[in-house]
Protein backbone atom coordinates (compact mmCIF):
# COMPACT_ATOMS: atom_id res chain seq x y z
CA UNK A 1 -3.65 2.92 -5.40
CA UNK A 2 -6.51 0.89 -6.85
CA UNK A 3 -5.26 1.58 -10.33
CA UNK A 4 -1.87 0.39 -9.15
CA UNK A 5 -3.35 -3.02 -8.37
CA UNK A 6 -5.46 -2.87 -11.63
CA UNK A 7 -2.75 -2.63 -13.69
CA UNK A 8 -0.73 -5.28 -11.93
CA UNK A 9 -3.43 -7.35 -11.69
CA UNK A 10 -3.79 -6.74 -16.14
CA UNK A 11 -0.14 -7.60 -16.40
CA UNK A 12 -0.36 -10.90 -14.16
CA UNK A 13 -3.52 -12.33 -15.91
CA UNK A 14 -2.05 -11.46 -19.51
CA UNK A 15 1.19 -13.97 -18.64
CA UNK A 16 1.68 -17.24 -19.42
CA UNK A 17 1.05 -20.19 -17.22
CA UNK A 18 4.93 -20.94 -16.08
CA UNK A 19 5.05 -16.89 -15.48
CA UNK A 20 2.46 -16.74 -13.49
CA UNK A 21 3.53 -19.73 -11.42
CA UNK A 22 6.85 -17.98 -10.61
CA UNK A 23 5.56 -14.23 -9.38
CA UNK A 24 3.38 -15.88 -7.46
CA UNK A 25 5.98 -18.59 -6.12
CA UNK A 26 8.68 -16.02 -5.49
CA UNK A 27 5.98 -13.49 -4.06
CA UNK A 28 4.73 -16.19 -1.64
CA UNK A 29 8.84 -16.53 -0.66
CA UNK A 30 9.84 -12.70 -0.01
CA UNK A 31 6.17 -12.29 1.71
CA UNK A 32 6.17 -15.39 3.77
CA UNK A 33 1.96 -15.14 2.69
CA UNK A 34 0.17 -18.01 2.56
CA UNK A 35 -0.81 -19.61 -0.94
CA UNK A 36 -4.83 -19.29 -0.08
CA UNK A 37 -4.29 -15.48 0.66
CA UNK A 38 -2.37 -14.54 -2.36
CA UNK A 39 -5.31 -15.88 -4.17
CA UNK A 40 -8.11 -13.95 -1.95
CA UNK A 41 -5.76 -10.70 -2.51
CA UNK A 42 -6.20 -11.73 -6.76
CA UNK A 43 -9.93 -12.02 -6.03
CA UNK A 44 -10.10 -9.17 -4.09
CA UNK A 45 -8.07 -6.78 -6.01
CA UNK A 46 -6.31 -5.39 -2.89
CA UNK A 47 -2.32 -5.46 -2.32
CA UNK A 48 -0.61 -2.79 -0.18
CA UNK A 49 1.65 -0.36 -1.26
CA UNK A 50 4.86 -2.81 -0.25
CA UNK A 51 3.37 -5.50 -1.80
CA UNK A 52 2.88 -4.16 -4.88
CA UNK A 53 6.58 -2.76 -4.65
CA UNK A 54 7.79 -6.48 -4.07
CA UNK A 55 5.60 -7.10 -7.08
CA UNK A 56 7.17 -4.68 -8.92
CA UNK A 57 10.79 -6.18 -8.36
CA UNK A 58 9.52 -9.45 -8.83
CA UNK A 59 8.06 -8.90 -11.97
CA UNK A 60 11.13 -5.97 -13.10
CA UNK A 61 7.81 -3.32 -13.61
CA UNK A 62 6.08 -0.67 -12.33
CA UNK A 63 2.49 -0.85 -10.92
C-alpha cells in the first residue's frame, strides 16, 4: 500500500502546475476533504485504499 501512495505521490509531483491544481480540485469534490487535509495526506504520504482508487480515476492511472 505504501508503494501505491509512492508512486502516486511521483506521478502528482512530476505534473504541471494547472494539473496538479485539477486532481487536487476534483479530488477535494468527489471526497468532500478539506483543502488543509489533502495537503497533510501529501505531507504525510498516507491515502487509503479508496482514495487512491478515486485518485486513480481522477488521474485515468493506476497507483
Amino acid at each position: 500500500m505504501k508503494e501505491k501512495v509512492k508512486n502516486f505521490i511521483g506521478f502528482y509531483q512530476q505534473q504541471e502546475i494547472g494539473e496538479r491544481r485539477r486532481i487536487r480540485d476534483e479530488f477535494l469534490r468527489e471526497s468532500r476533504m478539506t483543502y488543509p487535509a489533502w495537503y497533510a495526506k501529501l505531507h504525510r504520504e498516507v491515502f487509503s485504499a479508496l482514495e487512491l482508487a478515486a485518485l486513480g480515476r481522477i488521474c485515468r492511472k493506476q497507483f
